[in-house]
PDB file of N, CA and C in Angstrom:
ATOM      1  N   UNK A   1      27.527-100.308 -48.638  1.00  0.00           N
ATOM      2  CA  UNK A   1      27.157-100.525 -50.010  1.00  0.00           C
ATOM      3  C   UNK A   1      27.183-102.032 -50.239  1.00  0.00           C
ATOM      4  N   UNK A   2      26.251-102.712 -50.744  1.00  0.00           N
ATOM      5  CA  UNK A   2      26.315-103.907 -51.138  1.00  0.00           C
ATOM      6  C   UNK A   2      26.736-104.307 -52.246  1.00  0.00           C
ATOM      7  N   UNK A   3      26.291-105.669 -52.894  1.00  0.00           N
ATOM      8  CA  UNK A   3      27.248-106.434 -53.793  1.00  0.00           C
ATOM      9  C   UNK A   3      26.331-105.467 -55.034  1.00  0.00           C
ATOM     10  N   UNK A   4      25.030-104.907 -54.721  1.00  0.00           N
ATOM     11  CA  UNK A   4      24.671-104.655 -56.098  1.00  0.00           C
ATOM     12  C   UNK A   4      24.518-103.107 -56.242  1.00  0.00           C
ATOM     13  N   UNK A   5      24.939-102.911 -55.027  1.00  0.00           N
ATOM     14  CA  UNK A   5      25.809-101.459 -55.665  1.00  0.00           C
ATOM     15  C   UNK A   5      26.928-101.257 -55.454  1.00  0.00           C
ATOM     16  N   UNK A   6      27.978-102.208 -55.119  1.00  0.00           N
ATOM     17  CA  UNK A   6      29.062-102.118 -56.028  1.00  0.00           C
ATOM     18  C   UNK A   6      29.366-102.642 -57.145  1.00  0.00           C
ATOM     19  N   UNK A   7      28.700-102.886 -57.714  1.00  0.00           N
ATOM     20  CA  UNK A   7      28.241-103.911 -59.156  1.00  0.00           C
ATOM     21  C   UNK A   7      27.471-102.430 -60.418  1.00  0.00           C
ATOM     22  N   UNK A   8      26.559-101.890 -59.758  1.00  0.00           N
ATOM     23  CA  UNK A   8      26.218-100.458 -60.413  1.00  0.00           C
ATOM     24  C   UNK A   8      27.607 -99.358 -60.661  1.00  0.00           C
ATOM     25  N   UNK A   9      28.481 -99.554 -59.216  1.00  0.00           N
ATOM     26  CA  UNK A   9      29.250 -98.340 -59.544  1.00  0.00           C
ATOM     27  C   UNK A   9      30.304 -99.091 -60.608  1.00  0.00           C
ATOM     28  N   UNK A  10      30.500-100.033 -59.994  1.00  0.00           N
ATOM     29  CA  UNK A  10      31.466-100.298 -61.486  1.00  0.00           C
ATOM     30  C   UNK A  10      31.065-100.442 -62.909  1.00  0.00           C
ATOM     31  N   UNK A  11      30.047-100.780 -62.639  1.00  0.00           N
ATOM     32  CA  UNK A  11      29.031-100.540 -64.170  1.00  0.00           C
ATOM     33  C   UNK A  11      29.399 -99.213 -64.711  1.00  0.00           C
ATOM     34  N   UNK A  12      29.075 -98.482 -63.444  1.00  0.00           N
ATOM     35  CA  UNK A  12      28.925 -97.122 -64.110  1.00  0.00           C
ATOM     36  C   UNK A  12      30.551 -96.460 -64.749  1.00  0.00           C
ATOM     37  N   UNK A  13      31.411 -96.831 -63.539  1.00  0.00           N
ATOM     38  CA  UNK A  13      32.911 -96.534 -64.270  1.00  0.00           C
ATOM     39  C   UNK A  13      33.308 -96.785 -65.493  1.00  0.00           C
ATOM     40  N   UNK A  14      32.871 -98.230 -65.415  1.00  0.00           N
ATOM     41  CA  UNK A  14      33.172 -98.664 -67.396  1.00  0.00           C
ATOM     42  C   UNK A  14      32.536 -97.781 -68.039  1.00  0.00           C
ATOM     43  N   UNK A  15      31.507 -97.626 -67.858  1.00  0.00           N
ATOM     44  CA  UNK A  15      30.575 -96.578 -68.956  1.00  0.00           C
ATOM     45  C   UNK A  15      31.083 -95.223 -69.018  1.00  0.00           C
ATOM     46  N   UNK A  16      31.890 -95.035 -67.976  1.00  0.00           N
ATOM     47  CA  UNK A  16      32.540 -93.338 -68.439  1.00  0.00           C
ATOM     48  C   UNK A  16      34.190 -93.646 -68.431  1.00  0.00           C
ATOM     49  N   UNK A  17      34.543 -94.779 -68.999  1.00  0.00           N
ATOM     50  CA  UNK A  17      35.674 -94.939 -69.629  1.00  0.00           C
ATOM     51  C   UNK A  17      36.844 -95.747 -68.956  1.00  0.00           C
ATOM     52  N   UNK A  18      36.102 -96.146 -67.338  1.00  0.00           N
ATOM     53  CA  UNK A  18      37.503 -96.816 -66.501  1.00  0.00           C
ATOM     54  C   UNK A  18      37.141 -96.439 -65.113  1.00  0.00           C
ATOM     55  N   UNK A  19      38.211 -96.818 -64.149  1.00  0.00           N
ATOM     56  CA  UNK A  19      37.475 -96.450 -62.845  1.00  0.00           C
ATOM     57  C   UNK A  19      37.166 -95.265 -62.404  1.00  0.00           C
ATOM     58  N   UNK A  20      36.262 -95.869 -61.348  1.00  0.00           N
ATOM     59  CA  UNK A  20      35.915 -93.792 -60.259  1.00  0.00           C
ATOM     60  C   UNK A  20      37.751 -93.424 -59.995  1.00  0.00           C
ATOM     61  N   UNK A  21      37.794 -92.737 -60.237  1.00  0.00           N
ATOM     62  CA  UNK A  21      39.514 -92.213 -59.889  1.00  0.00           C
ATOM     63  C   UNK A  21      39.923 -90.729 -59.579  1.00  0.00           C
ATOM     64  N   UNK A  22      40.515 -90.618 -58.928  1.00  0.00           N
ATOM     65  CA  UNK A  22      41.339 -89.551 -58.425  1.00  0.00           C
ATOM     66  C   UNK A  22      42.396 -89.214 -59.052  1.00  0.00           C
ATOM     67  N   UNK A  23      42.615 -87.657 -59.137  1.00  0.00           N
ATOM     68  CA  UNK A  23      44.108 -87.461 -60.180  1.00  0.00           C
ATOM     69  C   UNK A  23      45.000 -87.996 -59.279  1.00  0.00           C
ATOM     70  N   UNK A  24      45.483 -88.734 -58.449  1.00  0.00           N
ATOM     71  CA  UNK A  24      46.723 -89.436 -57.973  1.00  0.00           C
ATOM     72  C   UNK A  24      46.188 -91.197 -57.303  1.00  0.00           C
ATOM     73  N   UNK A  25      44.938 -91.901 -58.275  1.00  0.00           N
ATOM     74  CA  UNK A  25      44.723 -92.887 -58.106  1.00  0.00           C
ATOM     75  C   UNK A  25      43.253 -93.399 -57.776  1.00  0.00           C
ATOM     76  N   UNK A  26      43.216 -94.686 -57.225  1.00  0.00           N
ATOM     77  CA  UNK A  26      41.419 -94.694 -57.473  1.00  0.00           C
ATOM     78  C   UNK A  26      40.839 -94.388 -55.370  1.00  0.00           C
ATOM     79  N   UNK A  27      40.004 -93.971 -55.603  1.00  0.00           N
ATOM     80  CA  UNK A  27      38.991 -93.379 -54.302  1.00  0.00           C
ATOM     81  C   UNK A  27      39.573 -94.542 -53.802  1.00  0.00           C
ATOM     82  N   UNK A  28      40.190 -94.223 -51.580  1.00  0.00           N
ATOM     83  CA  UNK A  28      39.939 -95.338 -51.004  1.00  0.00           C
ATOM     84  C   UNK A  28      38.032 -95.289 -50.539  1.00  0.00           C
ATOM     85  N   UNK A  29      38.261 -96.103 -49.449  1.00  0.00           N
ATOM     86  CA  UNK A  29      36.554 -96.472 -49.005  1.00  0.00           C
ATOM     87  C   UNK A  29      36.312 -95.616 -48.175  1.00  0.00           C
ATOM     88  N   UNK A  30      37.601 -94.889 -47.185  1.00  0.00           N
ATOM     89  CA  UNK A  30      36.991 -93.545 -46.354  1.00  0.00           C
ATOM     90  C   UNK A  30      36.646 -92.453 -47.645  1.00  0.00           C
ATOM     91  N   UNK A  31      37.042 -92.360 -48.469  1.00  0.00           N
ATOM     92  CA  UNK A  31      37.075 -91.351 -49.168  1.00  0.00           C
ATOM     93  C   UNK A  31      35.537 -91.503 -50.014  1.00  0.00           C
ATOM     94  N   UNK A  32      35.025 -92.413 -50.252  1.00  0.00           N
ATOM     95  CA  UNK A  32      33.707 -93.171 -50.786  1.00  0.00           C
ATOM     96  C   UNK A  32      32.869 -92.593 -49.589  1.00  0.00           C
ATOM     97  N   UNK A  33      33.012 -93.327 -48.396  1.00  0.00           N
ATOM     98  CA  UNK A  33      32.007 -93.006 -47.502  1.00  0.00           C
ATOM     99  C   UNK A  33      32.302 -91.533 -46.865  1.00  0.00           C
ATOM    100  N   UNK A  34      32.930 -90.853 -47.177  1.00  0.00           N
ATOM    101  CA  UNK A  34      32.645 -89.323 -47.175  1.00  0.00           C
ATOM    102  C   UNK A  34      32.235 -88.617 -48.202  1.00  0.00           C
ATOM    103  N   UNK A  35      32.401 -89.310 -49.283  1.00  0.00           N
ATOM    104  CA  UNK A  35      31.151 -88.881 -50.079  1.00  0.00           C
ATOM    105  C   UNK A  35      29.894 -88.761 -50.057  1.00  0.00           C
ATOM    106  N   UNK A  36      29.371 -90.474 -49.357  1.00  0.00           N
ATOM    107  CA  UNK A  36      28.394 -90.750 -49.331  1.00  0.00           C
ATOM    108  C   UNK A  36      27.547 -89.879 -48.413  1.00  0.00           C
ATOM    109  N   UNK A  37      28.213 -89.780 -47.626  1.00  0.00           N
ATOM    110  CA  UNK A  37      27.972 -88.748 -46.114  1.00  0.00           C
ATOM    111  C   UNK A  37      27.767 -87.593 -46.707  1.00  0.00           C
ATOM    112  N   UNK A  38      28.377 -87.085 -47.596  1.00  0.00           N
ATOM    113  CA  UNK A  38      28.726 -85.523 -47.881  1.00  0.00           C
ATOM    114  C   UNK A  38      27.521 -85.174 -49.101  1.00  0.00           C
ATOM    115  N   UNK A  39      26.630 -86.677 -49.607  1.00  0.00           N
ATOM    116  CA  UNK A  39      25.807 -86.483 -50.727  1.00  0.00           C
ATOM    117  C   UNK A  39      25.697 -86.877 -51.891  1.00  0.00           C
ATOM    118  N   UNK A  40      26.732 -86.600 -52.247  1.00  0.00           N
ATOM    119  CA  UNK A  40      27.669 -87.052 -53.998  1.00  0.00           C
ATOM    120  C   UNK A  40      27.291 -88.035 -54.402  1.00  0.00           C
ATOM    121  N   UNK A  41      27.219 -88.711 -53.952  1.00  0.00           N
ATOM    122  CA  UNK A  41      27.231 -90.708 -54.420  1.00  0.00           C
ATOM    123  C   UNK A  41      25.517 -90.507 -53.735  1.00  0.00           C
ATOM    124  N   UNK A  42      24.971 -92.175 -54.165  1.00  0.00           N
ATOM    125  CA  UNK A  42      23.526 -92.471 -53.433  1.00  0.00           C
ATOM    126  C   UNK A  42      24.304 -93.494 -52.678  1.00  0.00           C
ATOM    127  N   UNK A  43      23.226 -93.373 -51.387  1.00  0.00           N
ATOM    128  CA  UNK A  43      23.863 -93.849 -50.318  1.00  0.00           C
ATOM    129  C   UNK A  43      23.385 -95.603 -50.006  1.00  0.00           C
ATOM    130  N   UNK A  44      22.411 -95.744 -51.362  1.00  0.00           N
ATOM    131  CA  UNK A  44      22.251 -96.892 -51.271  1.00  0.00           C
ATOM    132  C   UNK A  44      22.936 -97.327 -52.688  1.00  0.00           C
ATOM    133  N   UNK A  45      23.341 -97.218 -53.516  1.00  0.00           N
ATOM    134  CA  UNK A  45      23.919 -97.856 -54.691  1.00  0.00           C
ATOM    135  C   UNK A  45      25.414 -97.267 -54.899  1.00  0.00           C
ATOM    136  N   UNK A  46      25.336 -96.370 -54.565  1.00  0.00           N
ATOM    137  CA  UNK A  46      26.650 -95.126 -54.824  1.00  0.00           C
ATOM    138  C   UNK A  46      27.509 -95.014 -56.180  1.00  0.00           C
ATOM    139  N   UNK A  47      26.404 -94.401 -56.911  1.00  0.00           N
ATOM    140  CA  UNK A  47      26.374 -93.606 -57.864  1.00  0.00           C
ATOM    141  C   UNK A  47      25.848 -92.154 -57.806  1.00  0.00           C
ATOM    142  N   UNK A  48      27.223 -91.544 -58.756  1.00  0.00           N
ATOM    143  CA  UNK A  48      27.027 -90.548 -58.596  1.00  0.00           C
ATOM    144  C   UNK A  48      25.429 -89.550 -58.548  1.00  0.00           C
ATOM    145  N   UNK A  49      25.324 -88.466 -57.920  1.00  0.00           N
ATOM    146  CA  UNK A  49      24.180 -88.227 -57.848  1.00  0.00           C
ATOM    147  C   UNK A  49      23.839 -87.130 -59.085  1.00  0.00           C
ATOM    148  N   UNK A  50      22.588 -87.213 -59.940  1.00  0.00           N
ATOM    149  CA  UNK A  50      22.407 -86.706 -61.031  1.00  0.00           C
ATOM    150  C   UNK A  50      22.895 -84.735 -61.064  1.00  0.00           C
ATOM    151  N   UNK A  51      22.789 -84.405 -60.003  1.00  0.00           N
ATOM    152  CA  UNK A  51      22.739 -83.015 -59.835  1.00  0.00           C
ATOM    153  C   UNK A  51      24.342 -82.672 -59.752  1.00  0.00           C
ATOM    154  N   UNK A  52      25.097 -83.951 -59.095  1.00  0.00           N
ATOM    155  CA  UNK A  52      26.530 -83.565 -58.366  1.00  0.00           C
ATOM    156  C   UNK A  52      26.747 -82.230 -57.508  1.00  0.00           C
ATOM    157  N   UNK A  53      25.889 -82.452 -56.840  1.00  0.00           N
ATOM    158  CA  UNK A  53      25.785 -81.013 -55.295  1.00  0.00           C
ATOM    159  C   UNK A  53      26.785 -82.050 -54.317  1.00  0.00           C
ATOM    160  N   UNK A  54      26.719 -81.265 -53.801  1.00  0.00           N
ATOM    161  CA  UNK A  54      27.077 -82.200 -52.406  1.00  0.00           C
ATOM    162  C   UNK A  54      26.396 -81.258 -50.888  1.00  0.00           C
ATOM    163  N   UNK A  55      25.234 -81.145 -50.719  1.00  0.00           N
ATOM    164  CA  UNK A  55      24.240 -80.537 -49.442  1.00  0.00           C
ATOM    165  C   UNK A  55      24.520 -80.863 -48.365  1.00  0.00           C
ATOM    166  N   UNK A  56      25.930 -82.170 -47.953  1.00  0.00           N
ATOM    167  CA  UNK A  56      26.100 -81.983 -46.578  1.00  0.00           C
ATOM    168  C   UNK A  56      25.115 -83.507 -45.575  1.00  0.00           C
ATOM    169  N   UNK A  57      24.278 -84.073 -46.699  1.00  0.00           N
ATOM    170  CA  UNK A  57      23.566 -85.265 -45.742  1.00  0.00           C
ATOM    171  C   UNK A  57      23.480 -86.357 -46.965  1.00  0.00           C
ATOM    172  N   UNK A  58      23.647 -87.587 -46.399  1.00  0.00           N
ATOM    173  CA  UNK A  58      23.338 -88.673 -47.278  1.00  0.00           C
ATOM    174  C   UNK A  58      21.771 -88.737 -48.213  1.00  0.00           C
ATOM    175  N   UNK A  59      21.965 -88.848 -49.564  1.00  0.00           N
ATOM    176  CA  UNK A  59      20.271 -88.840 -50.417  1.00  0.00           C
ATOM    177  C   UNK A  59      20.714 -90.673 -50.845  1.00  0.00           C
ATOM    178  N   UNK A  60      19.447 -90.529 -51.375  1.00  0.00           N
ATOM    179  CA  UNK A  60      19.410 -91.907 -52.369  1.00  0.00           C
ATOM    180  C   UNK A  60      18.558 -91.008 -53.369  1.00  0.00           C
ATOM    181  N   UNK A  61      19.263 -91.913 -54.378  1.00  0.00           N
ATOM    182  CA  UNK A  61      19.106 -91.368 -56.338  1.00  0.00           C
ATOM    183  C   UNK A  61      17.702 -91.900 -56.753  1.00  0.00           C
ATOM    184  N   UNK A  62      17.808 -91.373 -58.005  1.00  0.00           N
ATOM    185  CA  UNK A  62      16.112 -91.188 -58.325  1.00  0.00           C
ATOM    186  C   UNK A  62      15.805 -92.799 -58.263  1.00  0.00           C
ATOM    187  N   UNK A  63      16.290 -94.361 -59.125  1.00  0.00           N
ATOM    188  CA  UNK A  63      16.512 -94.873 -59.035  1.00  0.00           C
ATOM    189  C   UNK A  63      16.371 -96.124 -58.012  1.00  0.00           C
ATOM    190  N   UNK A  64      17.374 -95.979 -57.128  1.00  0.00           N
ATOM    191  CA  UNK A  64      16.755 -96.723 -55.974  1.00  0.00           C
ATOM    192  C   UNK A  64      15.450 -96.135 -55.047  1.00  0.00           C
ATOM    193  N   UNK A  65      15.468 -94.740 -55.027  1.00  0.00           N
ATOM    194  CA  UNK A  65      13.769 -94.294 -54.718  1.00  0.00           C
ATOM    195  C   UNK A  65      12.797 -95.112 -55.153  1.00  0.00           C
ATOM    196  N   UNK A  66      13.181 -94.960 -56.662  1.00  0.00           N
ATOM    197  CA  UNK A  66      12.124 -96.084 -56.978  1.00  0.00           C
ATOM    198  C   UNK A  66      11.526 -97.411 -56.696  1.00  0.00           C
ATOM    199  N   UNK A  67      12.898 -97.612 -55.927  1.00  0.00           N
ATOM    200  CA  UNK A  67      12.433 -99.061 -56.489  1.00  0.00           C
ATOM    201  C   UNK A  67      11.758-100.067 -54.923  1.00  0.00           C
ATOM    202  N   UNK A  68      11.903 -98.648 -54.015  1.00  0.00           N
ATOM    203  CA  UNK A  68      11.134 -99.026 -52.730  1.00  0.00           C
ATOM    204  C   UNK A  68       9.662 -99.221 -52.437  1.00  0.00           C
TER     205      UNK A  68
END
């Protein structure tokens, strides 16, 4: 994940009230990149994904689709 999507996800945390967090603290980075792996997040910005499935393979969000 780069500087400007970790710059989106924290964007996005403020906007739903504070950080991405876990009930016993905030996501480490294995725990991020098994998300990412697992779907959840976009694998190029890593934000959450609009549907919140998790299918098992890395997507990218509507978003950065776009913007290729």
């Amino acid at each position: 994940m780069g500087n400007r999507g970790l710059q989106r996800l924290a964007d996005a945390g403020r906007a739903a009230g504070g950080l991405v967090t876990k009930r016993k603290g905030v996501f480490g980075l294995g725990e991020v990149a098994e998300m990412i792996l697992s779907g959840l997040l976009c694998q190029v910005c890593g934000t959450y994904m609009d549907d919140f499935a998790e299918p098992g393979y890395p997507r990218t969000c509507e978003d950065c689709a776009d913007e290729k």
